[in-house]
Protein backbone atom coordinates (compact mmCIF):
# COMPACT_ATOMS: atom_id res chain seq x y z
CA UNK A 1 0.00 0.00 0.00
CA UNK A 2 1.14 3.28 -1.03
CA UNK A 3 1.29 5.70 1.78
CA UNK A 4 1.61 8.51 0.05
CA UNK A 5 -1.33 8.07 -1.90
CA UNK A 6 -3.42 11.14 -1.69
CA UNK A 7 -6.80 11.50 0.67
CA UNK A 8 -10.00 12.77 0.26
CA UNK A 9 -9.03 16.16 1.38
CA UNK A 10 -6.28 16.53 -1.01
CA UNK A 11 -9.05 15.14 -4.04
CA UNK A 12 -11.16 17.92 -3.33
CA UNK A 13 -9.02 20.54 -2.58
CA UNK A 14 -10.48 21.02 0.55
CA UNK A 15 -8.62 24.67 1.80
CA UNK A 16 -10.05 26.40 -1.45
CA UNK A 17 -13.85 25.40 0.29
CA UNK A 18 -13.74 29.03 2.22
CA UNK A 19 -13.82 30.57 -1.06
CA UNK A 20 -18.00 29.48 -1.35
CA UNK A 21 -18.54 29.14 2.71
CA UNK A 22 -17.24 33.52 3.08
CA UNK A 23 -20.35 34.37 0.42
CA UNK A 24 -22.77 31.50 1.46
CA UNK A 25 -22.17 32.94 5.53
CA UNK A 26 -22.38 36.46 4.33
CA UNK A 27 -25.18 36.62 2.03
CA UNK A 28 -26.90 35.01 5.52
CA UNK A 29 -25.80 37.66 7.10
CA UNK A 30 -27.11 40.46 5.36
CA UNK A 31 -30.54 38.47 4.74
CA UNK A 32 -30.76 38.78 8.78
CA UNK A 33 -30.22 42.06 9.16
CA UNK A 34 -33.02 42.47 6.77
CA UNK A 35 -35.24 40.21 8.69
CA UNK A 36 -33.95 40.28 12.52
CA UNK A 37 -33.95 36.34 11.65
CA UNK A 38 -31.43 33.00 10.66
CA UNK A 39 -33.15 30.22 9.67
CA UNK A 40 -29.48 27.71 11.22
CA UNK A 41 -31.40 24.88 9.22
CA UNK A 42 -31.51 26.88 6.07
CA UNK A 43 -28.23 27.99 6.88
CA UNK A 44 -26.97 23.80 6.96
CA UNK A 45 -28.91 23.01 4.30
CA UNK A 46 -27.55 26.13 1.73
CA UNK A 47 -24.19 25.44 3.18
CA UNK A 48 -23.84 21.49 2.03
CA UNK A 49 -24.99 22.59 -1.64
CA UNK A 50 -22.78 25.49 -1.62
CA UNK A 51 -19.88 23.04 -0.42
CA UNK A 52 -20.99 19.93 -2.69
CA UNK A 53 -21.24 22.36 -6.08
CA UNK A 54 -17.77 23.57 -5.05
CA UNK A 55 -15.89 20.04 -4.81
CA UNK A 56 -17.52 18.88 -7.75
CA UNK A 57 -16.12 22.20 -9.58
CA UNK A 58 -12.65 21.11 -7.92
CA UNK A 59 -12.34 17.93 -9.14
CA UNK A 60 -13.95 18.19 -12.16
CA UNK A 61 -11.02 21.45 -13.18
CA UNK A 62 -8.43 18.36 -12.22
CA UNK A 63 -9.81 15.74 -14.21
CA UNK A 64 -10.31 18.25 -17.30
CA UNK A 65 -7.45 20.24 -16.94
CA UNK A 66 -4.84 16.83 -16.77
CA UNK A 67 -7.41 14.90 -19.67
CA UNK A 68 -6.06 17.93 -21.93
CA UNK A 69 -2.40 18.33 -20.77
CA UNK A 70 -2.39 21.58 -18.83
CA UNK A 71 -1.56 20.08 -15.38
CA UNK A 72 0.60 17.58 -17.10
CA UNK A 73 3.30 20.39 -18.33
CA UNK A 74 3.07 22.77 -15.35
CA UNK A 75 5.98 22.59 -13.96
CA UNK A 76 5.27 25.72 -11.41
CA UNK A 77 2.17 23.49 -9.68
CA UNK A 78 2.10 24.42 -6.05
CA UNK A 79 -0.34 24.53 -3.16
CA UNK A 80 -2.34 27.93 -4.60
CA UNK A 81 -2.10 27.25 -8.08
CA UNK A 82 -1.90 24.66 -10.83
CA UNK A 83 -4.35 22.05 -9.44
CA UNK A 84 -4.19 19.69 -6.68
CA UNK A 85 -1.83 17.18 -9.19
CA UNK A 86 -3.55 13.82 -7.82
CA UNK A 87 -4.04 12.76 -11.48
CA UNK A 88 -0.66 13.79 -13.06
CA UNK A 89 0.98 11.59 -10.12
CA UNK A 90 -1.95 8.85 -9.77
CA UNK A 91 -3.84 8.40 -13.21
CA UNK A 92 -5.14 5.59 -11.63
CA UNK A 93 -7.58 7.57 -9.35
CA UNK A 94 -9.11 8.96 -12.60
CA UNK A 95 -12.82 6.63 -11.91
CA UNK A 96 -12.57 7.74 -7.84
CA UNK A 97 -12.30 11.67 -8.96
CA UNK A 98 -15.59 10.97 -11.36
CA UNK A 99 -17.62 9.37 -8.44
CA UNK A 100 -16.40 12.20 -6.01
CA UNK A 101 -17.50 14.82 -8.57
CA UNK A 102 -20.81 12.93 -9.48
CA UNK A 103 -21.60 12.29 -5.72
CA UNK A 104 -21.08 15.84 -4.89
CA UNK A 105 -23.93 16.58 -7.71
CA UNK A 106 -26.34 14.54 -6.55
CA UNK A 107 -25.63 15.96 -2.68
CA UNK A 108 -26.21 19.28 -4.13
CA UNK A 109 -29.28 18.41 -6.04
CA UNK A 110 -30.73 16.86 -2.46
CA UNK A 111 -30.25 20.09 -0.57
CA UNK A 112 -31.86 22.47 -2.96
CA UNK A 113 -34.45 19.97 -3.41
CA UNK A 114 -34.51 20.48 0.61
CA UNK A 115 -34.18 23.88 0.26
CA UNK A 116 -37.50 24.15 -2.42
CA UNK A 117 -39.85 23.18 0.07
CA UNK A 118 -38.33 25.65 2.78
CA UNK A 119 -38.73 28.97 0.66
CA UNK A 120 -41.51 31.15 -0.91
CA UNK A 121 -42.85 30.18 -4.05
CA UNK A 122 -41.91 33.12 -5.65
CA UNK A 123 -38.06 32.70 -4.78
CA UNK A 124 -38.05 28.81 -6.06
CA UNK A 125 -37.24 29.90 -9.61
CA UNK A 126 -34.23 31.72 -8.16
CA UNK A 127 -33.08 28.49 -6.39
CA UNK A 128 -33.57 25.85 -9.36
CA UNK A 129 -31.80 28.30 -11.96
CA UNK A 130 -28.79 28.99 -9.62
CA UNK A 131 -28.39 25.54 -9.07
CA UNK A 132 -28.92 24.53 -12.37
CA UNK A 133 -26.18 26.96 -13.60
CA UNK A 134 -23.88 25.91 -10.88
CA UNK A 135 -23.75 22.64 -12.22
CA UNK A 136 -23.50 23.83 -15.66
CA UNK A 137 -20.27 26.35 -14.77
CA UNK A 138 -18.64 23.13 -12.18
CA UNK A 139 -18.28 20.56 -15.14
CA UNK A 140 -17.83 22.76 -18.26
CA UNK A 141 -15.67 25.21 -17.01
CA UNK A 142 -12.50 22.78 -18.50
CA UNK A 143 -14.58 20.19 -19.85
CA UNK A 144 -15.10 19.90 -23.43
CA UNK A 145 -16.79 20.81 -25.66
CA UNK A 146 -17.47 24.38 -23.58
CA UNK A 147 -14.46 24.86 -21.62
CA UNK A 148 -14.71 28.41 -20.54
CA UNK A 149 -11.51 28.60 -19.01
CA UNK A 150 -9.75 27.93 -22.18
CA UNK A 151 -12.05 30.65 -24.33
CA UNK A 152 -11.25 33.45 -22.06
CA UNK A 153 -14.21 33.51 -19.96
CA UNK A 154 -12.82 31.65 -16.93
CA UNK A 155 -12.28 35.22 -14.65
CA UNK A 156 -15.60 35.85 -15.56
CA UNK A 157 -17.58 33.04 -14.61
CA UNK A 158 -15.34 32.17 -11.18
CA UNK A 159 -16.24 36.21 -10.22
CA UNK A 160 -19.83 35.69 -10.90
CA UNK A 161 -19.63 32.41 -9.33
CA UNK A 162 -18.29 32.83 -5.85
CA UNK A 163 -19.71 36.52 -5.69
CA UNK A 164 -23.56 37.04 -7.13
CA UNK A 165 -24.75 33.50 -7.61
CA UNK A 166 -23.19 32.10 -3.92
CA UNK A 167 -24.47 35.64 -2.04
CA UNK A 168 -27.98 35.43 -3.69
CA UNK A 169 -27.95 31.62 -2.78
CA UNK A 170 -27.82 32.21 0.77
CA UNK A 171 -30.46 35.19 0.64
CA UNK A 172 -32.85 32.88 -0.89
CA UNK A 173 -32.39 30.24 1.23
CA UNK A 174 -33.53 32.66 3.88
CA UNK A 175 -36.59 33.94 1.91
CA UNK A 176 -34.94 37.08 1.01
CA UNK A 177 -34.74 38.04 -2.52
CA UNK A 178 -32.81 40.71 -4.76
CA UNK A 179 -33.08 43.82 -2.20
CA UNK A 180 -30.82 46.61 -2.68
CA UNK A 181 -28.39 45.47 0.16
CA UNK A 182 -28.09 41.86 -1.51
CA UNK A 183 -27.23 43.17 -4.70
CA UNK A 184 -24.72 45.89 -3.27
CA UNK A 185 -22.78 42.87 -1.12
CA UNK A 186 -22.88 40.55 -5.09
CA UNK A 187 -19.39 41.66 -6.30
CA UNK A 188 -17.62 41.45 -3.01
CA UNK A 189 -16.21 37.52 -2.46
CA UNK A 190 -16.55 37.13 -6.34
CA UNK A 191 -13.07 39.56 -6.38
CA UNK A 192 -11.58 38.13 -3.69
CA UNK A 193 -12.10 34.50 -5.16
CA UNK A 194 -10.61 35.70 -8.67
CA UNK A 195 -7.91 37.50 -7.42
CA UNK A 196 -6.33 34.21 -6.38
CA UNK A 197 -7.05 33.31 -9.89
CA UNK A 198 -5.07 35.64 -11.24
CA UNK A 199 -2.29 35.04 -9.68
CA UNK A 200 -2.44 31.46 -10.13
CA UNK A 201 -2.23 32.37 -14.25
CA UNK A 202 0.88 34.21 -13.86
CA UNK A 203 2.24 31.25 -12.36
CA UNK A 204 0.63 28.60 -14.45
CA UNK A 205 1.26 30.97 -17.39
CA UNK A 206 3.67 28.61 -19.62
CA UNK A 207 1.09 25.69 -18.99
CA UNK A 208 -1.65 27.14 -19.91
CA UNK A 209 0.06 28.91 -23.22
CA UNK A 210 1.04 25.61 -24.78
CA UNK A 211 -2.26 23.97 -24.08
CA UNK A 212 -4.53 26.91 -25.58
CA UNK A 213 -5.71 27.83 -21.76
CA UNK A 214 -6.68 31.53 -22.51
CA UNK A 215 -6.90 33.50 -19.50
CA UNK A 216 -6.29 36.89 -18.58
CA UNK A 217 -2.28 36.13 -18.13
CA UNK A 218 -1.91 34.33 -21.61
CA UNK A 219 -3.23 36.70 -23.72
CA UNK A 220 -2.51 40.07 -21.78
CA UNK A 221 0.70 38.66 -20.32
CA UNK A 222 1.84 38.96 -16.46
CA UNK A 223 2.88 42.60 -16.32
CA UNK A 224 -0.50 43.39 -18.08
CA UNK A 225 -2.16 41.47 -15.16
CA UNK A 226 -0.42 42.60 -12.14
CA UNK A 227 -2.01 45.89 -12.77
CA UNK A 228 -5.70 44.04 -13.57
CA UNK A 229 -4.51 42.44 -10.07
CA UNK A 230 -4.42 46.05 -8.32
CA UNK A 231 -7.55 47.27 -10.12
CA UNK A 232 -9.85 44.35 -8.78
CA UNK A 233 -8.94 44.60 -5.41
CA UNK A 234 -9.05 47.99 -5.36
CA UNK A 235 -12.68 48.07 -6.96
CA UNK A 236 -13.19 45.28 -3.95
CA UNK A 237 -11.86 48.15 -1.53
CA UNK A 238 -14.26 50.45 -2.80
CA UNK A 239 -17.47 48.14 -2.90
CA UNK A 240 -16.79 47.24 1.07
CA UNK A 241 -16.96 51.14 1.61
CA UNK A 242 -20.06 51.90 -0.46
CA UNK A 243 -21.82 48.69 1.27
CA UNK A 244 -20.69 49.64 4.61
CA UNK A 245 -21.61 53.31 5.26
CA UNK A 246 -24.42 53.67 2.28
CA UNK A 247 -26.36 50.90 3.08
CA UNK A 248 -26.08 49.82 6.32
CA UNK A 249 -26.50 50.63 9.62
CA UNK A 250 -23.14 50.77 12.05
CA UNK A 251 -21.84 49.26 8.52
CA UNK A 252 -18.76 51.11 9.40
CA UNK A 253 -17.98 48.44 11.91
CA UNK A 254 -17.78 46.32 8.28
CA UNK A 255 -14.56 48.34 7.35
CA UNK A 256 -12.48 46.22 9.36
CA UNK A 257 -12.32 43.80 7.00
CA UNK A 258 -9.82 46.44 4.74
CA UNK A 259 -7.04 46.00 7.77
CA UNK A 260 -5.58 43.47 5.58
CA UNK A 261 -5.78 44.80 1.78
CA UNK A 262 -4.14 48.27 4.34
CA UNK A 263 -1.09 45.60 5.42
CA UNK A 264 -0.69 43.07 2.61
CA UNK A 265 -1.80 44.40 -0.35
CA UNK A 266 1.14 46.62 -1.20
CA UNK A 267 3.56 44.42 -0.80
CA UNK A 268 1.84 41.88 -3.30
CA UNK A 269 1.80 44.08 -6.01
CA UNK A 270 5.61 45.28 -5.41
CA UNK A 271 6.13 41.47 -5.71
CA UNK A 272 3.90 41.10 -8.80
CA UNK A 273 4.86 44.03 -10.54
CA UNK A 274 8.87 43.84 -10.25
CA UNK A 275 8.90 40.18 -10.79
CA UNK A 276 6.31 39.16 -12.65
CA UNK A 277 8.54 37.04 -14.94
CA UNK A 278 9.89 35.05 -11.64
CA UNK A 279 7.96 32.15 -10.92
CA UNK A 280 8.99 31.46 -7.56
CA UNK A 281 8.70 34.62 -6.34
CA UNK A 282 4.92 34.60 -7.63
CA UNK A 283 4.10 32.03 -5.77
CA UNK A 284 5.70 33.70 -2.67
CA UNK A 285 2.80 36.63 -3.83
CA UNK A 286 0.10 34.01 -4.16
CA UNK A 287 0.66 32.97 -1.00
CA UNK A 288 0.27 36.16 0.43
CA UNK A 289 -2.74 36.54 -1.81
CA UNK A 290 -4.42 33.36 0.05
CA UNK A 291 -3.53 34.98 3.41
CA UNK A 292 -4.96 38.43 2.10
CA UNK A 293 -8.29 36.38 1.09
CA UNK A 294 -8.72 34.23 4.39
CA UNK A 295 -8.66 37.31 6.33
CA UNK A 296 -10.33 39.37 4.65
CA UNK A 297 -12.84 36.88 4.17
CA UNK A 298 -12.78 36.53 8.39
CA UNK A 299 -13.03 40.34 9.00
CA UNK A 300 -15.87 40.86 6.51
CA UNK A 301 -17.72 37.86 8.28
CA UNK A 302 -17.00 39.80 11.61
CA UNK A 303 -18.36 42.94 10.59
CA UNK A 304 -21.26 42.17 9.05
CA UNK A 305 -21.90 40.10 12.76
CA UNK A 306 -21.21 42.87 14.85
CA UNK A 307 -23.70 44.96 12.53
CA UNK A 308 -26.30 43.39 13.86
CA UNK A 309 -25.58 42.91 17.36
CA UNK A 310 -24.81 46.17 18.16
């Protein structure tokens, strides 16, 4: 028996889950402070689909991306970008990654099935359509004959994704629908999410060049990107101010989610920007990306909390 072999956790990528569990909490959040209410069962129940949609959009990207070579010739793959690399080193696990991905499905179709007879009728067609382009976006965003990623549209679909879709998810699942404060919070985690996205391009950049992967990094190139880097998180930086003191009340308390764009994020784009040709050094910048998100994503849960509790 192989030791070495690589676990569940590692299949699914399992520390990439906070990117869908930040919106799915939040977009609770705010649905509370528009009702003075949590429905913790809803909660659960939005939670598991949110989680099973994400690790079938994990493994599925793995089984894709190494099917048509791009994880195969990265040479750069680390632990925040270039896949988990359980299929490049294990083809064998190919059937186990299509039962995890397939299971996941079904998991997710059972709690918004759940979920359908726990909201108002008129927020069911919300529900069924996110879920059914969830599932749409988790197999075909590498998988043929779609593959989004590889057309250019991957930054698109990951930002609308883990910001819009997951927030309005979790309003729903709480009987709130697109109000004013909902739609503000939308763009929010969707940035965070693809910021570690783009980073993980300028790393994988090479890769995804000779296999016809077209992101933002490929066909604008790195330096072009570092900058696209700055303007997202900026525009992030600017939506948490405009949600916090426009739109709700003691939203300033919100604000302390900036403390870490205030501490990390100039000294990620000094690292993108003078060495955006130096893989290693990238992936010192991703990792301070990942720290940048989790905290962030920590601090924005926080604040929204102490919004309405105090």
């Amino acid at each position: 028996m192989d030791s070495g072999r690589p676990g569940f956790l590692k299949m699914i990528r399992a520390p990439f889950l906070s990117s869908i569990v930040t919106p799915l909490i939040a977009g609770t959040l705010l649905a509370c402070y528009l009702t003075g209410v949590i429905d913790v069962f809803n909660l659960f129940i939005v939670l598991s689909m949110g989680i099973c949609l994400h690790i079938a959009t994990n493994v599925y990207n793995d089984i894709y991306d190494t099917l048509q070579g791009t994880d195969k010739v990265n040479i750069h793959r680390n632990e925040f970008s270039g896949g988990s690399g359980v299929l490049v080193d294990y083809p064998d696990l190919l059937p186990v990654m299509y039962r995890i991905a397939r299971f996941s499905l079904i998991g997710a179709l059972m709690a918004t099935i759940v979920l359908l007879f726990r909201i108002k009728a008129s927020l069911q067609i919300y529900l069924v359509t996110l879920f059914l382009l969830s599932v749409f976006f988790s197999k075909y965003y590498t998988a043929a004959p779609v593959k989004l990623a590889y057309r250019g549209l991957g930054e698109f679909f990951v930002w609308l994704s883990f910001g819009p879709m997951a927030i309005l998810d979790a309003a729903v699942s709480q009987n709130v629908g697109l109000h004013r404060i909902i739609i503000a919070a939308m763009p929010v985690s969707g940035i965070s999410t693809l910021s570690i996205l783009l980073i993980g391009q300028m790393i994988d950049l090479e890769a995804d060049k000779a296999t016809g992967k077209w992101g933002v990094a490929v066909r604008l190139g790195n330096r072009t990107t570092s900058y696209i880097y700055l303007f997202v998180q900026l525009f992030l930086c600017i939506n948490i101010i405009i949600l916090a003191l426009l739109f709700l009340r003691n939203g300033w308390l919100v604000l302390i989610s900036l403390i870490p764009y205030i501490l990390l994020l100039p000294k990620i784009f000094y690292i993108l920007i003078n060495n955006y040709r130096q893989s290693e050094l990238l992936k010192q910048a991703a990792k301070l990306n990942v720290l940048l998100h989790l905290t962030f994503s920590l601090l924005f849960i926080l604040g929204l909390i102490l919004t309405l509790v105090l």
